[in-house]
Protein backbone atom coordinates (compact mmCIF):
# COMPACT_ATOMS: atom_id res chain seq x y z
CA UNK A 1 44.66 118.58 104.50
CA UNK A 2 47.66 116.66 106.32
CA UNK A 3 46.19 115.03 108.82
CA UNK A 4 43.23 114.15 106.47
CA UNK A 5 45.60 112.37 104.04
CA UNK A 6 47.64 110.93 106.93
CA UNK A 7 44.16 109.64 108.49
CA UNK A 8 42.93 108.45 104.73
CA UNK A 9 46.62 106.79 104.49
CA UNK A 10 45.84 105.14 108.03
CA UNK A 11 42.46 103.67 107.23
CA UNK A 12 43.37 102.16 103.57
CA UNK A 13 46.84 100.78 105.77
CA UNK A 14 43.78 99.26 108.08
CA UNK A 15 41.49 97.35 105.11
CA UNK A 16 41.63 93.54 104.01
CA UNK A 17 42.90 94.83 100.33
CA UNK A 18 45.51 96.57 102.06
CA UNK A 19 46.73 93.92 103.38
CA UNK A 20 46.56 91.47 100.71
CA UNK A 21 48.35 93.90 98.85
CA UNK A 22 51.18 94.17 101.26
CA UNK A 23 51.31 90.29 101.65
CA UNK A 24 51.29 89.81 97.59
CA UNK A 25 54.43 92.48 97.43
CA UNK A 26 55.99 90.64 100.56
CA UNK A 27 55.55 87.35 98.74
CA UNK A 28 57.00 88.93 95.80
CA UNK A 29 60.01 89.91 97.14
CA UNK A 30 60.74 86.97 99.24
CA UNK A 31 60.15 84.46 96.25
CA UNK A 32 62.36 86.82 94.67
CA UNK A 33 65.53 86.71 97.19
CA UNK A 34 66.08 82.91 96.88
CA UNK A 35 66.41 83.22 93.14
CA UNK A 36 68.53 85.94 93.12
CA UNK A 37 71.08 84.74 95.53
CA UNK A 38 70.97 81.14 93.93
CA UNK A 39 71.42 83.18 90.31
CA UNK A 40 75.06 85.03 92.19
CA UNK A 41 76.40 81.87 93.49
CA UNK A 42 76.08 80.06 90.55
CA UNK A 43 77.67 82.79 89.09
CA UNK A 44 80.75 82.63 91.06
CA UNK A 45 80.76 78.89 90.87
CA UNK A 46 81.32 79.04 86.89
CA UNK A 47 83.85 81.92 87.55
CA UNK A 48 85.68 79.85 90.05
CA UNK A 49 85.36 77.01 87.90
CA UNK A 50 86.75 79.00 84.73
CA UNK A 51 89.70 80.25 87.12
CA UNK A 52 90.61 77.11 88.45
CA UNK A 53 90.77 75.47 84.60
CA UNK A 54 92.85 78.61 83.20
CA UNK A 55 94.90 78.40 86.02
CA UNK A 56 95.35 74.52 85.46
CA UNK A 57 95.90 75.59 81.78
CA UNK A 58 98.98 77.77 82.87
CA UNK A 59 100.41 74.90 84.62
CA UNK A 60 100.44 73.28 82.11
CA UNK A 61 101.82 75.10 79.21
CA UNK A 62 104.14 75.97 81.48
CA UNK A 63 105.28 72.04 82.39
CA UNK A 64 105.27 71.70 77.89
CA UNK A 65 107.84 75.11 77.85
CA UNK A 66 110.20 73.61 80.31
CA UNK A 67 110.03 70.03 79.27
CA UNK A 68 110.78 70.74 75.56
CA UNK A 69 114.08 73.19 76.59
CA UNK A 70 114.79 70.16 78.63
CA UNK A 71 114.71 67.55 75.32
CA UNK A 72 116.02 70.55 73.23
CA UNK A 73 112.03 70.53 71.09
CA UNK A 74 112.62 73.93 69.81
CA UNK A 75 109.20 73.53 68.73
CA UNK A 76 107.68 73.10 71.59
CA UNK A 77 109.44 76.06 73.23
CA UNK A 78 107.57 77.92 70.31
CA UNK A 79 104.26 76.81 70.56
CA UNK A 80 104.02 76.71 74.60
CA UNK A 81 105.66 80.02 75.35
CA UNK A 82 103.31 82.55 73.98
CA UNK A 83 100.43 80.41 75.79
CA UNK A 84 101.98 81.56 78.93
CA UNK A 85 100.79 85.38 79.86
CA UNK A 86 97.52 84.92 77.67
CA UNK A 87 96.49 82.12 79.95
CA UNK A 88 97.32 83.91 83.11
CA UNK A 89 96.09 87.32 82.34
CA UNK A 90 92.47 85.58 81.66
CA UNK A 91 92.52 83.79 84.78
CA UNK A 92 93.72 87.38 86.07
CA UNK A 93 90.56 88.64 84.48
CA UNK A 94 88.32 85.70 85.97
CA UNK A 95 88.77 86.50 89.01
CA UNK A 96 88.56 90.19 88.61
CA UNK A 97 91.81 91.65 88.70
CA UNK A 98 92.68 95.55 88.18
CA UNK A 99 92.96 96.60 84.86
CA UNK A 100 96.48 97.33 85.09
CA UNK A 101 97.79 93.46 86.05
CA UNK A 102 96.30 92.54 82.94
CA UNK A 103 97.83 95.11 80.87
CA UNK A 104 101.27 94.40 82.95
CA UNK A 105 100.46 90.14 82.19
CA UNK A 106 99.59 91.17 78.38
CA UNK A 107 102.84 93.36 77.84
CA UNK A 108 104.92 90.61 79.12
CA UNK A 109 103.25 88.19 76.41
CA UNK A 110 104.40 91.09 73.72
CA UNK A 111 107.91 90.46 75.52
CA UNK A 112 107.64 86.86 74.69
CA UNK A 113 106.83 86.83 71.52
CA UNK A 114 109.59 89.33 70.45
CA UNK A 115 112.31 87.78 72.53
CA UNK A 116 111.49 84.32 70.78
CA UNK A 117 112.22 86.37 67.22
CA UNK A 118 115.72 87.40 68.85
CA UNK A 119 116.22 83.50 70.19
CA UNK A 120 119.24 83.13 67.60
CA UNK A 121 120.59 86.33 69.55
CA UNK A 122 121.20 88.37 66.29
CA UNK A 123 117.94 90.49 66.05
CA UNK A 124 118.65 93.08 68.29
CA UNK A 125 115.92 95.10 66.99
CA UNK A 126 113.51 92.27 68.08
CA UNK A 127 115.26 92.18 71.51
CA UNK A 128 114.87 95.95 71.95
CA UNK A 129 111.30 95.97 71.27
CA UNK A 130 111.19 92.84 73.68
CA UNK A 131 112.50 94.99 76.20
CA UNK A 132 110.79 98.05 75.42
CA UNK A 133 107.18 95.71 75.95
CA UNK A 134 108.58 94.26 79.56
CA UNK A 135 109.48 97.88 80.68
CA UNK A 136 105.55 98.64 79.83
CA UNK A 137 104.46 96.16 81.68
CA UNK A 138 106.39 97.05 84.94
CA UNK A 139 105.47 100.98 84.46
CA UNK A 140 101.66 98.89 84.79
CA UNK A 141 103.20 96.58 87.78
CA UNK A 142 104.17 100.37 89.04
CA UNK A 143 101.70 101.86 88.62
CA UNK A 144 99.04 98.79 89.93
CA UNK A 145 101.01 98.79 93.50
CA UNK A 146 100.97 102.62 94.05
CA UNK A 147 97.16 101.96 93.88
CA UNK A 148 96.94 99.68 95.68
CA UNK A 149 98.78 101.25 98.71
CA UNK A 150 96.44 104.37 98.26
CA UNK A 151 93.82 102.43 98.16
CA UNK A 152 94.57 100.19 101.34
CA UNK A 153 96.05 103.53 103.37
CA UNK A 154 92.71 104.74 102.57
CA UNK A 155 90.40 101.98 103.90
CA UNK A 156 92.82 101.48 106.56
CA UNK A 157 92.44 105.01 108.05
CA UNK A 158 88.82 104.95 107.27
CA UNK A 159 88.57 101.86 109.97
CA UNK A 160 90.41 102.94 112.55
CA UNK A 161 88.21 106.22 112.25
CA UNK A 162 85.35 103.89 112.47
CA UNK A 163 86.59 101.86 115.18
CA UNK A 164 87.95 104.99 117.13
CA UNK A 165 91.43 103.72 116.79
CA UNK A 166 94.59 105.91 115.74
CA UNK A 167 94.65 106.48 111.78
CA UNK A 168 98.40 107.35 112.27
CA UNK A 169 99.05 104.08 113.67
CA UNK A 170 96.67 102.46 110.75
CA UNK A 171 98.72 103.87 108.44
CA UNK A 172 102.21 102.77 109.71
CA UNK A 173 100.52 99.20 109.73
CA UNK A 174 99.91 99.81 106.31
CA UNK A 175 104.00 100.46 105.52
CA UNK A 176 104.45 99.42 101.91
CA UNK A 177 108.22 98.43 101.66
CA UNK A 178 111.53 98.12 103.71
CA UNK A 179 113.92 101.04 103.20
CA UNK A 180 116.69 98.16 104.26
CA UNK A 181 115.63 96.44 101.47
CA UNK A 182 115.77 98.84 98.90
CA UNK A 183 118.65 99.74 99.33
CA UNK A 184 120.02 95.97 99.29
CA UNK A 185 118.09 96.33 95.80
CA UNK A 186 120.42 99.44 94.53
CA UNK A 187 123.59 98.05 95.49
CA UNK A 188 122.67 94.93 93.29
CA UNK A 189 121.43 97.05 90.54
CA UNK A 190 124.72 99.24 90.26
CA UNK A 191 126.75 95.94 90.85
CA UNK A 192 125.41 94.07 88.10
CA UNK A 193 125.19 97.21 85.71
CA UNK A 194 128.74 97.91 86.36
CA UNK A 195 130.20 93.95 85.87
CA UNK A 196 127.65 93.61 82.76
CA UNK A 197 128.66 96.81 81.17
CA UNK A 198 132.34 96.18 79.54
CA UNK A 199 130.50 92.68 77.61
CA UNK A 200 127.60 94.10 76.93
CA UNK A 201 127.34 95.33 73.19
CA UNK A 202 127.47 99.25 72.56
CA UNK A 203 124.29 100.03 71.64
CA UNK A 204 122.13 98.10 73.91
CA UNK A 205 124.56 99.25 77.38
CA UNK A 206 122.06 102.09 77.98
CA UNK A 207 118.47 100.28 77.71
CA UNK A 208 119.96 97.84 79.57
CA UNK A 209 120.86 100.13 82.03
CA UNK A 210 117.53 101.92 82.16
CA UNK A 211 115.35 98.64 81.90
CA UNK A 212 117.12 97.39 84.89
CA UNK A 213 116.35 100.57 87.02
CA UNK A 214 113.07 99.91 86.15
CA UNK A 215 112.66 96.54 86.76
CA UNK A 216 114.57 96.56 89.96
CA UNK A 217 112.00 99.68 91.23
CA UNK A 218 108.87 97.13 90.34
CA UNK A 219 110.66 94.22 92.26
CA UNK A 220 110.88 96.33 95.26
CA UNK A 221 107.70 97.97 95.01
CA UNK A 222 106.20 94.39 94.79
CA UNK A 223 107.80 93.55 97.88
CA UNK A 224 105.33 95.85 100.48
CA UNK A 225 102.32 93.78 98.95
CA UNK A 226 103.44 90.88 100.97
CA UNK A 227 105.47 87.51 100.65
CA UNK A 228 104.08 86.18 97.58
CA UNK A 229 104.56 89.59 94.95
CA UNK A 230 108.17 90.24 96.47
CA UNK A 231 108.83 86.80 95.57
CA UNK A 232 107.94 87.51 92.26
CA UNK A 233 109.40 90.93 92.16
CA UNK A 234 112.62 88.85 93.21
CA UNK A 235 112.42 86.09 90.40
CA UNK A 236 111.44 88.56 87.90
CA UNK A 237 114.62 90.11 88.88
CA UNK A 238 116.65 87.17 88.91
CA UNK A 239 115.24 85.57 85.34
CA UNK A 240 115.98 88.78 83.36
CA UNK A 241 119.79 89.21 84.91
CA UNK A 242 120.39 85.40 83.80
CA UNK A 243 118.76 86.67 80.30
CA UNK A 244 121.60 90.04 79.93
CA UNK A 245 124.67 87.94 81.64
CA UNK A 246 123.44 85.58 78.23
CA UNK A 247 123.69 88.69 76.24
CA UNK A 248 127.15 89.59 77.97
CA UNK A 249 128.36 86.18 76.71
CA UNK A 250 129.06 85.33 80.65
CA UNK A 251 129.70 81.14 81.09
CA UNK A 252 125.96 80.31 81.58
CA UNK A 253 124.18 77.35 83.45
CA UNK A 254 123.01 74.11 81.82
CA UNK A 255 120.48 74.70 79.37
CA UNK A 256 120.30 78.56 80.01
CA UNK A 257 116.99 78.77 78.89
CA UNK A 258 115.06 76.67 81.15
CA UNK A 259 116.41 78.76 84.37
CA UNK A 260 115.01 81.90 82.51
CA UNK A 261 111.34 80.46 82.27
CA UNK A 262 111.46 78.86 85.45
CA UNK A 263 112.31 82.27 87.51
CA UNK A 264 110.36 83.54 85.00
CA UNK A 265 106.62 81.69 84.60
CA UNK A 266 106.90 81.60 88.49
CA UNK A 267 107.12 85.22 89.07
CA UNK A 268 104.59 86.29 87.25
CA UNK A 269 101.98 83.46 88.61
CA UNK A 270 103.18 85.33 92.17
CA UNK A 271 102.98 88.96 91.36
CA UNK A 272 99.40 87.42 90.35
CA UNK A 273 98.82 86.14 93.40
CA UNK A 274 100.04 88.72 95.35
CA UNK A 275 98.13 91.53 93.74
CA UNK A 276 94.96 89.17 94.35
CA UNK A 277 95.55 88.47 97.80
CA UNK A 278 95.48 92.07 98.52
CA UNK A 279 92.89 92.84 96.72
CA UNK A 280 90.78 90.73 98.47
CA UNK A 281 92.01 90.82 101.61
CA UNK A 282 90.61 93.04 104.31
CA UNK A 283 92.16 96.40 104.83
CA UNK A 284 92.63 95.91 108.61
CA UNK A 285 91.92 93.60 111.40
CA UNK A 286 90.24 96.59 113.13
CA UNK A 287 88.46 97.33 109.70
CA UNK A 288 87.38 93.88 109.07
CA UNK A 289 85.69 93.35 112.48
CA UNK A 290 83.82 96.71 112.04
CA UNK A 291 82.26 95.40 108.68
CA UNK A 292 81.17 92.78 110.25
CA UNK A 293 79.71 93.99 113.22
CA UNK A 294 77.84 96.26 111.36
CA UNK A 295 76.14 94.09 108.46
C-alpha cells in the first residue's frame, strides 16, 4: 500500500497540472516575499522616524527647562519639566525597550512632578513621596541590569558552546562591574551620609540615608553595562547629592536648580542609551560571527 501511494505520489509529482500547481504556489510565495519585506522596513522606517522626533522632542523640552531656570521663568520650569521622562520613556518604547526602563523612566516623571510641589522646600510630604517614586524607579533600573547580565551571560556561554570556545572564559568577558569601583562608590556614600547628616532635618535623615544606598547600588550596577549607563549612574548620583546638600542648607552653586536638571536630564537620556546599546548589541564577538555564519 506504501509503495503504491509513494508510486501514485511520484506520477501526479510527474504531470503538467502538477507542475503548474507547484509553479502557481512558487509564484505565490515569491510575489509574496517582496511585499512582506517592503511592509517590515517601512515599518521600522516610521519607528525610526517616531524615535528620532521624540528624541528631538526631549531635547528640546529639555533646552525650555534649563533656559527658563536660567531667566528665573518659573513657569517655564513648570510646564517643561514634567515633559521630560514622558518624552523619553516613549522614545524608550519606540525603539523597544524592556518593560522595566520604562517603568524606571515613568517613576522618575512621578519624582518630578512631586518634587516640583515641594519646590518652595516646605512640603516635605511631597518631597518624601518624590523620593519614595525615584527609589521605585531604581529598584526597576535594578532590577532591568540584573537581567540584562543574565541574559547576556547566557547568550554569551551559549556562543562559545557553539563556537567550541571556553564558556568560563565567555563569562569572565561578560564581568558586569569593577569591585574597585564599588567600593570607591561606598566610601562616597558613607562620606556624604555622614557630612549631610547633622543639617539634614530629623525626620527625613533616615530616607535619606536609605534612598542614597539605593541609588548609589543602581549607579554602580549601571556601570558594568558599559560607558554610557555608568555615566548616567554617575550623574544620577551627582544631581540628587546637589538636590539633599540643598536640603542640608549647604552654600549652593549659582542657580542651584539648573545643575540639578542638567546632571539630571543627561543621566537618564544615558542610562537610556546604555540599556539600548546592550540590548542590541551582540552578546559576543565569537557569538556574533557564529550567527552569521550560520544564516
Amino acid at each position: 500500500m506504501d509503495a503504491d501511494v509513494s508510486a501514485g505520489t511520484g506520477a501526479f509529482a510527474d504531470t503538467p497540472a502538477a507542475d503548474a500547481a507547484t509553479g502557481t504556489r512558487a509564484g505565490a510565495v515569491a510575489s509574496a516575499r517582496p511585499g512582506t519585506a517592503g511592509d517590515a522596513g517601512a515599518g521600522r522606517g516610521r519607528r525610526a522616524a517616531w524615535g528620532r522626533g521624540l528624541l528631538v522632542a526631549f531635547g528640546v523640552a529639555a533646552l525650555a527647562d534649563l533656559g527658563s531656570l536660567v531667566a528665573g521663568v518659573d513657569a517655564g520650569h513648570v510646564i517643561a519639566k514634567p515633559l521630560l521622562m514622558p518624552l523619553l520613556a516613549a522614545y524608550a518604547v519606540v525603539r523597544g525597550a524592556p518593560r522595566p526602563l520604562i517603568a524606571a523612566l515613568l517613576f522618575g516623571w512621578g519624582g518630578d512632578v512631586f518634587l516640583l510641589a515641594d519646590a518652595n522646600g516646605d512640603a516635605d510630604w511631597a518631597f518624601l513621596v518624590g523620593m519614595g517614586s525615584f527609589a521605585a524607579g531604581h529598584v526597576c533600573y535594578l532590577v532591568l541590569f540584573a537581567g540584562l547580565g543574565t541574559s547576556r551571560a547566557g547568550a554569551s556561554r551559549a556562543g562559545a558552546g557553539r563556537a567550541g570556545f571556553d564558556q568560563a572564559g565567555a563569562t569572565r568577558a561578560g564581568a558586569k562591574t569593577s569591585t574597585l569601583l564599588g567600593a570607591g562608590y561606598a566610601v562616597a556614600l558613607v562620606t556624604t551620609v555622614a557630612l549631610l547628616w547633622p543639617d539634614l532635618p530629623a525626620e527625613l535623615r533616615a530616607p535619606v540615608a536609605g534612598y542614597s544606598l539605593l541609588l548609589t547600588a543602581m549607579a554602580w550596577r549601571a556601570s558594568g553595562l558599559g560607558l554610557y549607563a555608568g555615566l548616567g549612574g554617575a550623574l544620577f548620583l551627582l544631581s540628587d547629592t546637589l538636590i539633599a546638600t540643598g536640603v542640608a542648607e549647604w552654600p549652593q552653586l549659582p542657580v542651584p536648580d539648573f545643575w540639578i536638571m542638567l546632571t539630571y536630564a543627561a543621566a537618564q537620556y544615558l542610562l537610556v542609551r546604555g540599556v539600548l546599546v546592550r540590548q542590541e548589541a551582540p552578546a559576543s564577538p565569537s557569538a556574533y560571527r557564529e550567527g552569521r555564519t550560520t544564516v
